[in-house]
C-alpha atoms as a PDB file:
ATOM      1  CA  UNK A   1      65.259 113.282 101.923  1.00  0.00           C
ATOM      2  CA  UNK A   2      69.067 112.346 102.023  1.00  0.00           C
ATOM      3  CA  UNK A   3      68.662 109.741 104.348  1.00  0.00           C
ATOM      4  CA  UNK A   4      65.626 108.111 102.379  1.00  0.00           C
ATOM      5  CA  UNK A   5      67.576 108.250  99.360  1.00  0.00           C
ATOM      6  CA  UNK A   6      70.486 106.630 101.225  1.00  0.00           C
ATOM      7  CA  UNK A   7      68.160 103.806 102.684  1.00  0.00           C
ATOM      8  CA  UNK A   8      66.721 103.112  99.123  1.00  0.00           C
ATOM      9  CA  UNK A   9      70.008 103.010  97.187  1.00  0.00           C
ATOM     10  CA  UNK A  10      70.888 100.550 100.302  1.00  0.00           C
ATOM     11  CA  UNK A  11      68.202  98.344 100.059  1.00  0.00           C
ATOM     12  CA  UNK A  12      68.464  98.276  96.049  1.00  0.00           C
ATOM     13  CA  UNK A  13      71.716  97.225  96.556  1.00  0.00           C
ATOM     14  CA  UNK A  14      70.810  94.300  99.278  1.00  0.00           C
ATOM     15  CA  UNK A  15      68.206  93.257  97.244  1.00  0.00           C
ATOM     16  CA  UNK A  16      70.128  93.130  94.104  1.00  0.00           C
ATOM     17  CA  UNK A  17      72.865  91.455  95.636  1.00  0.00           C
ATOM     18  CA  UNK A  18      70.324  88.695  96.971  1.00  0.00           C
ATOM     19  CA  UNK A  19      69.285  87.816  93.177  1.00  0.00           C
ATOM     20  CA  UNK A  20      72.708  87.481  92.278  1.00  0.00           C
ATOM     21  CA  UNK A  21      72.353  90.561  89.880  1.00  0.00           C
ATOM     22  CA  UNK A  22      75.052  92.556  91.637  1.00  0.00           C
ATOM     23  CA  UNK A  23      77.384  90.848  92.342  1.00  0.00           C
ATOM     24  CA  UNK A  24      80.129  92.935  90.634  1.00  0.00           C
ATOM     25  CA  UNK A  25      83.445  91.124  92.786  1.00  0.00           C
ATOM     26  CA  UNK A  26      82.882  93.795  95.877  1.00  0.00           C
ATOM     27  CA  UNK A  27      84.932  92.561  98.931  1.00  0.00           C
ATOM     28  CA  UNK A  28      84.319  93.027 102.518  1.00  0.00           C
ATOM     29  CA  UNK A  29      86.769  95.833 103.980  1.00  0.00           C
ATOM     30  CA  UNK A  30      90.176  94.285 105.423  1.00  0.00           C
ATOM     31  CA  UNK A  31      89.418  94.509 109.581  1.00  0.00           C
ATOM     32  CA  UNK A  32      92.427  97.004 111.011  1.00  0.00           C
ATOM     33  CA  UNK A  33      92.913  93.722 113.431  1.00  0.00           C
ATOM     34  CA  UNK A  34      94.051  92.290 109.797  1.00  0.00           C
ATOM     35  CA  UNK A  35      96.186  94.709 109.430  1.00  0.00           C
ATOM     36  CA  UNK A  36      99.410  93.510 108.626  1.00  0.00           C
ATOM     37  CA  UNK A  37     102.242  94.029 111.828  1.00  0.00           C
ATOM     38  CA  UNK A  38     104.849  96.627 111.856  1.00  0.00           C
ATOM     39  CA  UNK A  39     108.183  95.712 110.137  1.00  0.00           C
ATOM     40  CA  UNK A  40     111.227  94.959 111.937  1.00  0.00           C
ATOM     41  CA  UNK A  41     112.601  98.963 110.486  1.00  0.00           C
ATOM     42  CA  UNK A  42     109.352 100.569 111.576  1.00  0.00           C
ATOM     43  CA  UNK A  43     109.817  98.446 115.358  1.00  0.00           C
ATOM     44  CA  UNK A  44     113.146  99.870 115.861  1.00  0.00           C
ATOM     45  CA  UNK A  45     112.138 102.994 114.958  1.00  0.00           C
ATOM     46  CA  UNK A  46     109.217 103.486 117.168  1.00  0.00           C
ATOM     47  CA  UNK A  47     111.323 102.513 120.107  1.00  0.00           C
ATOM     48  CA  UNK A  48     113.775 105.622 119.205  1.00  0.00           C
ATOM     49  CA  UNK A  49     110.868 107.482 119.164  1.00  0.00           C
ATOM     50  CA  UNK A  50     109.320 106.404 122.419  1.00  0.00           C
ATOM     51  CA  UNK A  51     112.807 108.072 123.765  1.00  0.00           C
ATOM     52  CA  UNK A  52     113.585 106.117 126.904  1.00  0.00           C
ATOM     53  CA  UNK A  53     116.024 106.359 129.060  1.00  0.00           C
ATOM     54  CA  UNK A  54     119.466 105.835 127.514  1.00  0.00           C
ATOM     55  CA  UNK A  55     117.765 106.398 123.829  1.00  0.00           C
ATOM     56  CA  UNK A  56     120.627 107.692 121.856  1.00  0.00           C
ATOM     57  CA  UNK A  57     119.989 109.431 118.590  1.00  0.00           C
ATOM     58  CA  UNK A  58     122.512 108.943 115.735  1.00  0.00           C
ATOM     59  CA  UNK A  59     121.250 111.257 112.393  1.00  0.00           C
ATOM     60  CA  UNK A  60     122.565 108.165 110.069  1.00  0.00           C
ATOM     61  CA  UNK A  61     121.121 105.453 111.691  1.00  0.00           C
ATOM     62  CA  UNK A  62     117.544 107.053 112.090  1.00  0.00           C
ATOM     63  CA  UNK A  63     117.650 108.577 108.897  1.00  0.00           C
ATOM     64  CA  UNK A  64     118.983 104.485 107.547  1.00  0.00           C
ATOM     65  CA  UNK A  65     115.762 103.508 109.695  1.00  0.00           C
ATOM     66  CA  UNK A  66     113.363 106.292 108.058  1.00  0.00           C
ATOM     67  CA  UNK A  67     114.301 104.970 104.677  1.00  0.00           C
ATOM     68  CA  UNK A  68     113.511 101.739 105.336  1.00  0.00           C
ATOM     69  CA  UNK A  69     110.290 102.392 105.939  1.00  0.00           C
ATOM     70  CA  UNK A  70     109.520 103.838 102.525  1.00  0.00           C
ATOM     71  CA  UNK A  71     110.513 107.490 102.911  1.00  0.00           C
ATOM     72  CA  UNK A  72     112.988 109.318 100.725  1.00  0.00           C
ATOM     73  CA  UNK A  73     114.954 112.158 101.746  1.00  0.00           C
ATOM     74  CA  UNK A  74     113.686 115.216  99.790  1.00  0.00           C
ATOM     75  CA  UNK A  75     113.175 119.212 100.412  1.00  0.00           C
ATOM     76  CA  UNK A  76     114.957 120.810 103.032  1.00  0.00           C
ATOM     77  CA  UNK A  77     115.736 117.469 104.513  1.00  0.00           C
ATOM     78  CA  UNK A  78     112.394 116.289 104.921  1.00  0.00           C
ATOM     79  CA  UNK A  79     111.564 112.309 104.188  1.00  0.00           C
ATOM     80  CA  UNK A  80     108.609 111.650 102.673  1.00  0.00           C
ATOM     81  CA  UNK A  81     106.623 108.527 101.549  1.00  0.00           C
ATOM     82  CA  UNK A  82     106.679 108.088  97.706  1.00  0.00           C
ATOM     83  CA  UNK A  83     103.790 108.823  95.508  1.00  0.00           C
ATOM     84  CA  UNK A  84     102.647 105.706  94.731  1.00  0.00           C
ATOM     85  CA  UNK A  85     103.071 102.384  96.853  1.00  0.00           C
ATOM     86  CA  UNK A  86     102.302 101.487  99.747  1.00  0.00           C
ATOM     87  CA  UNK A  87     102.295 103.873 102.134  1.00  0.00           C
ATOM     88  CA  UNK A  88     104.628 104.086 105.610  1.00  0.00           C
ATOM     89  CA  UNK A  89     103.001 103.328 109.096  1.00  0.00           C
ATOM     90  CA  UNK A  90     104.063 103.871 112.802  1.00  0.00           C
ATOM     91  CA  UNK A  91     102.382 103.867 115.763  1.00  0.00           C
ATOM     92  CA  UNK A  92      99.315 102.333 114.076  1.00  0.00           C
ATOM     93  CA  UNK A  93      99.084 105.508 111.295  1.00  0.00           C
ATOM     94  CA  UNK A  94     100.177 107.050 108.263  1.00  0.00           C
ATOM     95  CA  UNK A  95     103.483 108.638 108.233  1.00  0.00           C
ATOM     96  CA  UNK A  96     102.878 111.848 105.951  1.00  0.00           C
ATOM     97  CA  UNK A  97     107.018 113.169 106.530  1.00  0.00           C
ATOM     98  CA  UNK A  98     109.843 112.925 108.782  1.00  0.00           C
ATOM     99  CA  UNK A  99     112.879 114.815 109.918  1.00  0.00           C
ATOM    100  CA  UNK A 100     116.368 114.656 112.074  1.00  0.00           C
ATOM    101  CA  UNK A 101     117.743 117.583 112.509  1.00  0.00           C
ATOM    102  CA  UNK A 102     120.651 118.575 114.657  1.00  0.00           C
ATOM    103  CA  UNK A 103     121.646 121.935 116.145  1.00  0.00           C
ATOM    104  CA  UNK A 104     121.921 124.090 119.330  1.00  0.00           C
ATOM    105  CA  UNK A 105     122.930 121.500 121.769  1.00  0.00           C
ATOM    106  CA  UNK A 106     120.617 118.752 120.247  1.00  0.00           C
ATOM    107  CA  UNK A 107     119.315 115.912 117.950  1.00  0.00           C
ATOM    108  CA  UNK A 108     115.467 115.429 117.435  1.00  0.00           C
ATOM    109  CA  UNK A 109     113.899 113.072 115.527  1.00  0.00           C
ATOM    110  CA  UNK A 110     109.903 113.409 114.127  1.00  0.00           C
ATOM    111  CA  UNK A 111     107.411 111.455 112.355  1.00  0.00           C
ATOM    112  CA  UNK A 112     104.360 113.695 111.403  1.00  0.00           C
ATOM    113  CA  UNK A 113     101.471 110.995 111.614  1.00  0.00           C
ATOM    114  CA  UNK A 114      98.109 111.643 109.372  1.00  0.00           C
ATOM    115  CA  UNK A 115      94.797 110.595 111.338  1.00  0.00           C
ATOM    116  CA  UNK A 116      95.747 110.289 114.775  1.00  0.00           C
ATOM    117  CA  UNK A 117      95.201 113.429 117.122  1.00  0.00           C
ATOM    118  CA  UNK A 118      97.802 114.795 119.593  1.00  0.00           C
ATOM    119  CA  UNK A 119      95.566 113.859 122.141  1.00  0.00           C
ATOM    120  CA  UNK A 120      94.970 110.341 121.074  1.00  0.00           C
ATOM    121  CA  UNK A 121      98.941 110.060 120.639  1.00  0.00           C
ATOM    122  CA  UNK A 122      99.983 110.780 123.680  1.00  0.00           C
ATOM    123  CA  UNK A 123      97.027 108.807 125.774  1.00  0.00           C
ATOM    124  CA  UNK A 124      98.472 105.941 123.800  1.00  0.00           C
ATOM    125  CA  UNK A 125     102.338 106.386 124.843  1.00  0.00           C
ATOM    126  CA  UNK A 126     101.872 107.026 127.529  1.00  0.00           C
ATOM    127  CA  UNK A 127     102.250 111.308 127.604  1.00  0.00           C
ATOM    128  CA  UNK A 128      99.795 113.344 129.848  1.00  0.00           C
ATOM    129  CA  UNK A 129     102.282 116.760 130.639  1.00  0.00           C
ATOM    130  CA  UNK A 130     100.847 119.649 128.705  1.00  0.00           C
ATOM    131  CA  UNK A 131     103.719 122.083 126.698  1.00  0.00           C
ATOM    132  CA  UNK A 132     102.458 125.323 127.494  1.00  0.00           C
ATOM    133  CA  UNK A 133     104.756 126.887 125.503  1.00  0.00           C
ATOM    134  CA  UNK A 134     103.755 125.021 122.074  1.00  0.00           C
ATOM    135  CA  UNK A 135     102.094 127.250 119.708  1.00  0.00           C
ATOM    136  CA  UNK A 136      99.544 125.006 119.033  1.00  0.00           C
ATOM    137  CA  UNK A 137      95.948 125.305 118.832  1.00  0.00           C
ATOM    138  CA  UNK A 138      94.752 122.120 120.426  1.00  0.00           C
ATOM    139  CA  UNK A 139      97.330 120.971 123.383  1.00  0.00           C
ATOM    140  CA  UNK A 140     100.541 119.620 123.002  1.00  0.00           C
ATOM    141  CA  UNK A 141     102.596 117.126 125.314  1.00  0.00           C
ATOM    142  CA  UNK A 142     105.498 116.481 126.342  1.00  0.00           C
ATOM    143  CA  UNK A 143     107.322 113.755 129.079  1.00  0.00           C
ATOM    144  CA  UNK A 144     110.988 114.335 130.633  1.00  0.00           C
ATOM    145  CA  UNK A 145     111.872 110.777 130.153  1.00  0.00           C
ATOM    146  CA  UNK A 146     116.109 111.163 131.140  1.00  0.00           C
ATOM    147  CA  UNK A 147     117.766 114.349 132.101  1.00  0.00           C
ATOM    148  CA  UNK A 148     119.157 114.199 128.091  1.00  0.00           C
ATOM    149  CA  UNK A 149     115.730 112.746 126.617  1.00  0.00           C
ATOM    150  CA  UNK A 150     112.364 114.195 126.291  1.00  0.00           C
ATOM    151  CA  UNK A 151     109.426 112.703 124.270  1.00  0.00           C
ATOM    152  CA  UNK A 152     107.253 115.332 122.013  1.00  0.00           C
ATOM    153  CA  UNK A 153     103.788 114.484 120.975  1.00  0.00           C
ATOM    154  CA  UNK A 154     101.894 117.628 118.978  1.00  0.00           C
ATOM    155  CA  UNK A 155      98.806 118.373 117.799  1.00  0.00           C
ATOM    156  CA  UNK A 156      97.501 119.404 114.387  1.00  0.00           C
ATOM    157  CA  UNK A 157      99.393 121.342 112.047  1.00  0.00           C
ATOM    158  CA  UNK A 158     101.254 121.814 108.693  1.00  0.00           C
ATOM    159  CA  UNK A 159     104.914 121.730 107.960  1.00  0.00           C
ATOM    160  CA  UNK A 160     106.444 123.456 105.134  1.00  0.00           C
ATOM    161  CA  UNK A 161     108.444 121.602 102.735  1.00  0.00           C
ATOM    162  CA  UNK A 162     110.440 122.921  99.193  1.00  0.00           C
ATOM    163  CA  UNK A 163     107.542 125.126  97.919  1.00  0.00           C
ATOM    164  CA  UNK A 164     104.336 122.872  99.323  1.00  0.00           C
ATOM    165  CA  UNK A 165     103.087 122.479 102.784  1.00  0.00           C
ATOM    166  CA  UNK A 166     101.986 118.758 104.436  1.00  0.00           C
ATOM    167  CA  UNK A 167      99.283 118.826 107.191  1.00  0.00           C
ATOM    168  CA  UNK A 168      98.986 116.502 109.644  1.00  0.00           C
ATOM    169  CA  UNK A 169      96.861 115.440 112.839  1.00  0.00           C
ATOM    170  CA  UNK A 170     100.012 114.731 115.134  1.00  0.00           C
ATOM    171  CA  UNK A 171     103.402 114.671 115.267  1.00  0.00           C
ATOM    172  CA  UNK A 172     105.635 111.958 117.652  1.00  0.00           C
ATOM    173  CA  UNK A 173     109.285 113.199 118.501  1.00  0.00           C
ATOM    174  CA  UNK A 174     112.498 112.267 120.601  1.00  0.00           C
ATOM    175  CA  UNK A 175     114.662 115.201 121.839  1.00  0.00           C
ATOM    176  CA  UNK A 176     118.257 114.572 122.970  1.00  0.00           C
ATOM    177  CA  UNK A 177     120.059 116.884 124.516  1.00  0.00           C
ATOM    178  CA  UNK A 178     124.502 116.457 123.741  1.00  0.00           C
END
């Protein structure tokens, strides 16, 4: 029944559309080939996140990087995209929040990304070593790319910010150690 309702609202429209009746200013969806390319900022800032050799990680800088991009520093240090606007992109997706953080011996940098899956992440950078000891429900990776660097691609979860949560497919990271 659904998918005879679906064909005859389809070929209404068609047919309406043929006889010039509704024509209401519709547009063909923008092709993601159309999409437009990736700022100079959000450049620079995947290639600290891709965490090759000799990647150094200075808190100011990424955060400076972060912020050009479109994301404000907010709740327990988080960055996140503004409300309204258009909205941040790395790696080809949606960057839901951020975060530098630096403690015990190191500096990491993340981008939590909104449609992409851990999986599809790290097939596309390149990142086929499983974490077995990230608590994750779908598999995690990870790739030892200096003796100070390591590159962190997770799978679906939610970080908690201020009194809210944000969920997210994957998550893209660069670890240095000091």
């Amino acid at each position: 029944m659904n998918q005879n309702l679906r064909a005859l609202l389809r070929w209404t429209a068609c047919g309406l559309v043929a006889f010039g009746i509704g024509k209401v200013g519709a547009q063909m969806p923008v092709p993601l080939l159309d999409a437009a390319a990736p700022t100079a900022a959000a450049q620079q800032l995947e290639a600290v996140l891709h965490c090759k050799t000799g990647t150094t990680l200075k808190t100011d800088e990424v955060e400076s990087r972060l912020q050009s991009i479109g994301l404000l520093k907010g709740a327990d240090g988080f960055f996140l995209p503004l409300r309204k606007g258009q909205k941040p992109t790395l790696f080809g997706d949606e960057v839901v929040a951020a975060l530098v953080t630096t403690g015990g011996g190191e500096t990491k940098a993340a981008v939590y990304l909104k449609r992409q899956t851990g999986k599809q992440l790290a097939k596309r950078l390149g990142v086929s070593q499983i974490d077995e000891q990230a608590d994750t429900d779908e598999p995690s990776y990870y790739k030892q790319t200096s003796k100070k660097t390591t590159l962190l691609v997770g799978a679906a979860s939610e970080v908690f910010v201020g009194n809210g949560s944000v969920k997210y497919q994957s998550a893209v990271a660069c670890q240095r150690l000091r």
